[in-house]
C-alpha atoms as a PDB file:
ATOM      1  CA  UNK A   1     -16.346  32.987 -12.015  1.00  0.00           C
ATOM      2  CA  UNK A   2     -14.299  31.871  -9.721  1.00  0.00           C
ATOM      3  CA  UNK A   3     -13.197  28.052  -8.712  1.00  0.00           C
ATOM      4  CA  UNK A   4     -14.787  27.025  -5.556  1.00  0.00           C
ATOM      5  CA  UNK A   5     -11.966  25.872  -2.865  1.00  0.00           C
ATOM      6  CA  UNK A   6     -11.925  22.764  -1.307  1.00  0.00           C
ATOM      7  CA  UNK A   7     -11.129  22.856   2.827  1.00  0.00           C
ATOM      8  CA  UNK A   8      -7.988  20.596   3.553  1.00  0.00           C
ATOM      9  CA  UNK A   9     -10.068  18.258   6.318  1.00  0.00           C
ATOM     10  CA  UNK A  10     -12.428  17.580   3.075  1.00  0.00           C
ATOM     11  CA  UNK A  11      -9.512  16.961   0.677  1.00  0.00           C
ATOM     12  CA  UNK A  12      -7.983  14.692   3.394  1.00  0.00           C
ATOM     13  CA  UNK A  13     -11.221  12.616   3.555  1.00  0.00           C
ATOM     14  CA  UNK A  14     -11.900  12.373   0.317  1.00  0.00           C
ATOM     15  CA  UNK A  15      -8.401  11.208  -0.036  1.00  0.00           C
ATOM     16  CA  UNK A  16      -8.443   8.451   2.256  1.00  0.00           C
ATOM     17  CA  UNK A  17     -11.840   7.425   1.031  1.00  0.00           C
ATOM     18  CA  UNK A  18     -10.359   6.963  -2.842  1.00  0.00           C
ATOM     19  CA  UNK A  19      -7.070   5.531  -1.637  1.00  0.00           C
ATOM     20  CA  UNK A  20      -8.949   2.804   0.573  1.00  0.00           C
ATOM     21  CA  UNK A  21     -11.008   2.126  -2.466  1.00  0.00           C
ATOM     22  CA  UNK A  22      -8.126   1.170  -4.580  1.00  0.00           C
ATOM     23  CA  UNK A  23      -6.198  -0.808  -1.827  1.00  0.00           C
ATOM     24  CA  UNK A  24      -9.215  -3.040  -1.719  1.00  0.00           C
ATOM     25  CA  UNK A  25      -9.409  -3.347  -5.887  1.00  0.00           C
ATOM     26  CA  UNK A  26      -5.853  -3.830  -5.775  1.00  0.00           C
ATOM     27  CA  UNK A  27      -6.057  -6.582  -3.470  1.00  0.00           C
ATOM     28  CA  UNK A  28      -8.677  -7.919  -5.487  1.00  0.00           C
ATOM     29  CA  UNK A  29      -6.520  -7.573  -8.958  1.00  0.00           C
ATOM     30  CA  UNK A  30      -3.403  -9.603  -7.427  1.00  0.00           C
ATOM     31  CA  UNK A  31      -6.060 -12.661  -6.166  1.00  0.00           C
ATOM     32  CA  UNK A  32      -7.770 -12.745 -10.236  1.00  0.00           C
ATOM     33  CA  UNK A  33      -3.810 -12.468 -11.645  1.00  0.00           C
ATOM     34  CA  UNK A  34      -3.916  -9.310 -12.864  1.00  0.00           C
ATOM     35  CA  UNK A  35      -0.771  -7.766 -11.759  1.00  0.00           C
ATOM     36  CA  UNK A  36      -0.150  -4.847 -13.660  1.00  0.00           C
ATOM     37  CA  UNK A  37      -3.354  -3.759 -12.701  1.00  0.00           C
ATOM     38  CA  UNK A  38      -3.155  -4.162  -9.217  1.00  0.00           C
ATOM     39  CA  UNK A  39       0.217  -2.148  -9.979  1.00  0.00           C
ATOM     40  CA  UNK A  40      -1.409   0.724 -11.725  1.00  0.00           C
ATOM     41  CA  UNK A  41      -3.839   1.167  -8.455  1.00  0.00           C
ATOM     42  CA  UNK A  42      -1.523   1.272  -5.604  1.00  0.00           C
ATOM     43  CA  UNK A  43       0.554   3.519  -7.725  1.00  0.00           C
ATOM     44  CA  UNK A  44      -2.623   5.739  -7.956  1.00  0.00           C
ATOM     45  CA  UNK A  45      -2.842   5.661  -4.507  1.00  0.00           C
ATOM     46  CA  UNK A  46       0.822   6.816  -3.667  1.00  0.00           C
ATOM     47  CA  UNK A  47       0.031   9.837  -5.914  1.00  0.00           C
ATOM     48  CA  UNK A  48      -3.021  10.903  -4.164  1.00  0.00           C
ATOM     49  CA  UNK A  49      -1.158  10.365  -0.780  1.00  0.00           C
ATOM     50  CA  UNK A  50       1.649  11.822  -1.871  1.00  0.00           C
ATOM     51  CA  UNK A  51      -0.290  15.297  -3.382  1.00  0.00           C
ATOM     52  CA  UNK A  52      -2.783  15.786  -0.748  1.00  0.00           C
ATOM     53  CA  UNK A  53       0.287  14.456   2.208  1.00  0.00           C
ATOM     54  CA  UNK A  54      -2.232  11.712   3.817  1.00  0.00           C
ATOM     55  CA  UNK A  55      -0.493   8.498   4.921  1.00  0.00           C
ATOM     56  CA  UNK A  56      -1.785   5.374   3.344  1.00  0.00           C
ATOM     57  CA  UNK A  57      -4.421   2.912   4.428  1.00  0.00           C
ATOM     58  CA  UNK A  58      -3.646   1.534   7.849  1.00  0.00           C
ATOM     59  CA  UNK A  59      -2.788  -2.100   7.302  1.00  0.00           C
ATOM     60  CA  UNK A  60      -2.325  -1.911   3.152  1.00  0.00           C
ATOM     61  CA  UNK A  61       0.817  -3.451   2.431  1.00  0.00           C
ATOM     62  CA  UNK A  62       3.043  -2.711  -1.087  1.00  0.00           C
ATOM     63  CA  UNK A  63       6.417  -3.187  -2.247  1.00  0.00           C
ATOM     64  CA  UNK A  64       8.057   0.679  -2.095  1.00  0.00           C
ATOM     65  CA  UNK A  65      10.250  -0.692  -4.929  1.00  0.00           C
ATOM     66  CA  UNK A  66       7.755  -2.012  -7.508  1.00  0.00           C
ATOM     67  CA  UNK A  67       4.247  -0.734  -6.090  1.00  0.00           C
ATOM     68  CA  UNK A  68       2.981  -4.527  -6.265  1.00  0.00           C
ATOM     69  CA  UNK A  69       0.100  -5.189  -3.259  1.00  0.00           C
ATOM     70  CA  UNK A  70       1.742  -7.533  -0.639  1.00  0.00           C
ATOM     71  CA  UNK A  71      -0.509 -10.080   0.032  1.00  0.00           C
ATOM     72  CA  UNK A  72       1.361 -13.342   2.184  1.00  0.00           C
ATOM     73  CA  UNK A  73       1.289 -16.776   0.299  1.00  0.00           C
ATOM     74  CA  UNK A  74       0.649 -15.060  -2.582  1.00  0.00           C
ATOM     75  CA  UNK A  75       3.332 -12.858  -3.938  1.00  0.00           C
ATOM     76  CA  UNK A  76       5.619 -12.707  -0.930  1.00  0.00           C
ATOM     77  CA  UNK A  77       7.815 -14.344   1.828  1.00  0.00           C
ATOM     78  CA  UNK A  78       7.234 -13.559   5.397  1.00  0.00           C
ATOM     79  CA  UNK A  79       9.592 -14.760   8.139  1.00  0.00           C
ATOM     80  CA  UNK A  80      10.934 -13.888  11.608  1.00  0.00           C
ATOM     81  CA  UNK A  81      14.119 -13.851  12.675  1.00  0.00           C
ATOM     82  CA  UNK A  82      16.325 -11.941  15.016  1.00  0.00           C
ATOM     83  CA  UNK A  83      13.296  -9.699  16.493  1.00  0.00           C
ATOM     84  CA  UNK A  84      12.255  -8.546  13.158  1.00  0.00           C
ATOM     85  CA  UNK A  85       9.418  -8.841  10.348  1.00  0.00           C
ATOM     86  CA  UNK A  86      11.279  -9.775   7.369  1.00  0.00           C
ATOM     87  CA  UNK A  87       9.052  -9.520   4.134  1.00  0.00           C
ATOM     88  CA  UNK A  88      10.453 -10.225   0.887  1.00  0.00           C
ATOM     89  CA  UNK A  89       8.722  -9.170  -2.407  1.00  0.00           C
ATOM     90  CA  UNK A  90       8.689 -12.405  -4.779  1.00  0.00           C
ATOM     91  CA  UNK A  91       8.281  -9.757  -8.119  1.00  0.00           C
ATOM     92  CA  UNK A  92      11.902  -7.649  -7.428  1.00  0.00           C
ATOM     93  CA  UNK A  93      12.719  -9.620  -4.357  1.00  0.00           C
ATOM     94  CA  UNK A  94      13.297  -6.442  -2.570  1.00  0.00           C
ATOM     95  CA  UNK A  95      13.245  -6.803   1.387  1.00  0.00           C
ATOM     96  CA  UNK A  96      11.685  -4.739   4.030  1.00  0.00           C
ATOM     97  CA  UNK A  97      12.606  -5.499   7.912  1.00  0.00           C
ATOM     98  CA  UNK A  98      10.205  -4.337  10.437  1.00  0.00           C
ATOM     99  CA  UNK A  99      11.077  -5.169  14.508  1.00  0.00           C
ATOM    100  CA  UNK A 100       8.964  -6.615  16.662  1.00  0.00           C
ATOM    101  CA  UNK A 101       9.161  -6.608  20.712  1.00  0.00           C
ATOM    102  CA  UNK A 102       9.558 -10.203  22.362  1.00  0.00           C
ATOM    103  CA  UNK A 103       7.750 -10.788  25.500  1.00  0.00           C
ATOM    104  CA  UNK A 104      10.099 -12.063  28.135  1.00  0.00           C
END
């Protein structure tokens, strides 16, 4: 018999349903101090965006470098300076620069 095929648009939600899922848990891990957990889910998530090519949650956060949750105050440094985001990782103190406009 054969295997029943799965549309794209359903692959895509089911995706993003799953990947939001473990965002949240991961969040969750980081707060109780489990890291490597919360490590093991957002690298989870990266594989399920990466196979089924759906961006990530809007507004999740992670170190690209060591898959750790970003969550400010609590495992990394936010500042501003020079029109951009800075946010440095406090586990592999790896830095990611984001601009932002200034209203004049």
């Amino acid at each position: 018999m054969a295997k029943k095929r799965v549309t794209k648009k359903a692959a895509s939600r089911i995706a993003e349903e799953r990947m939001s899922t473990l965002a949240d848990i991961s969040k969750d891990a980081v707060r109780d101090g489990k890291n490597e957990r919360a490590v093991r889910y957002v690298f989870l998530a990266r594989k399920i965006s990466q196979k089924t090519r759906t961006p990530m949650p809007e507004g999740f956060h992670f170190c690209k470098k060591c898959n750790t949750p970003l969550i400010p105050g609590r495992n990394c440094r936010v500042r501003l300076s020079g029109g951009r985001i800075v946010t440095t990782c406090e586990r592999c103190n790896s830095v990611k620069r984001m601009p932002y406009s200034l209203e004049r």
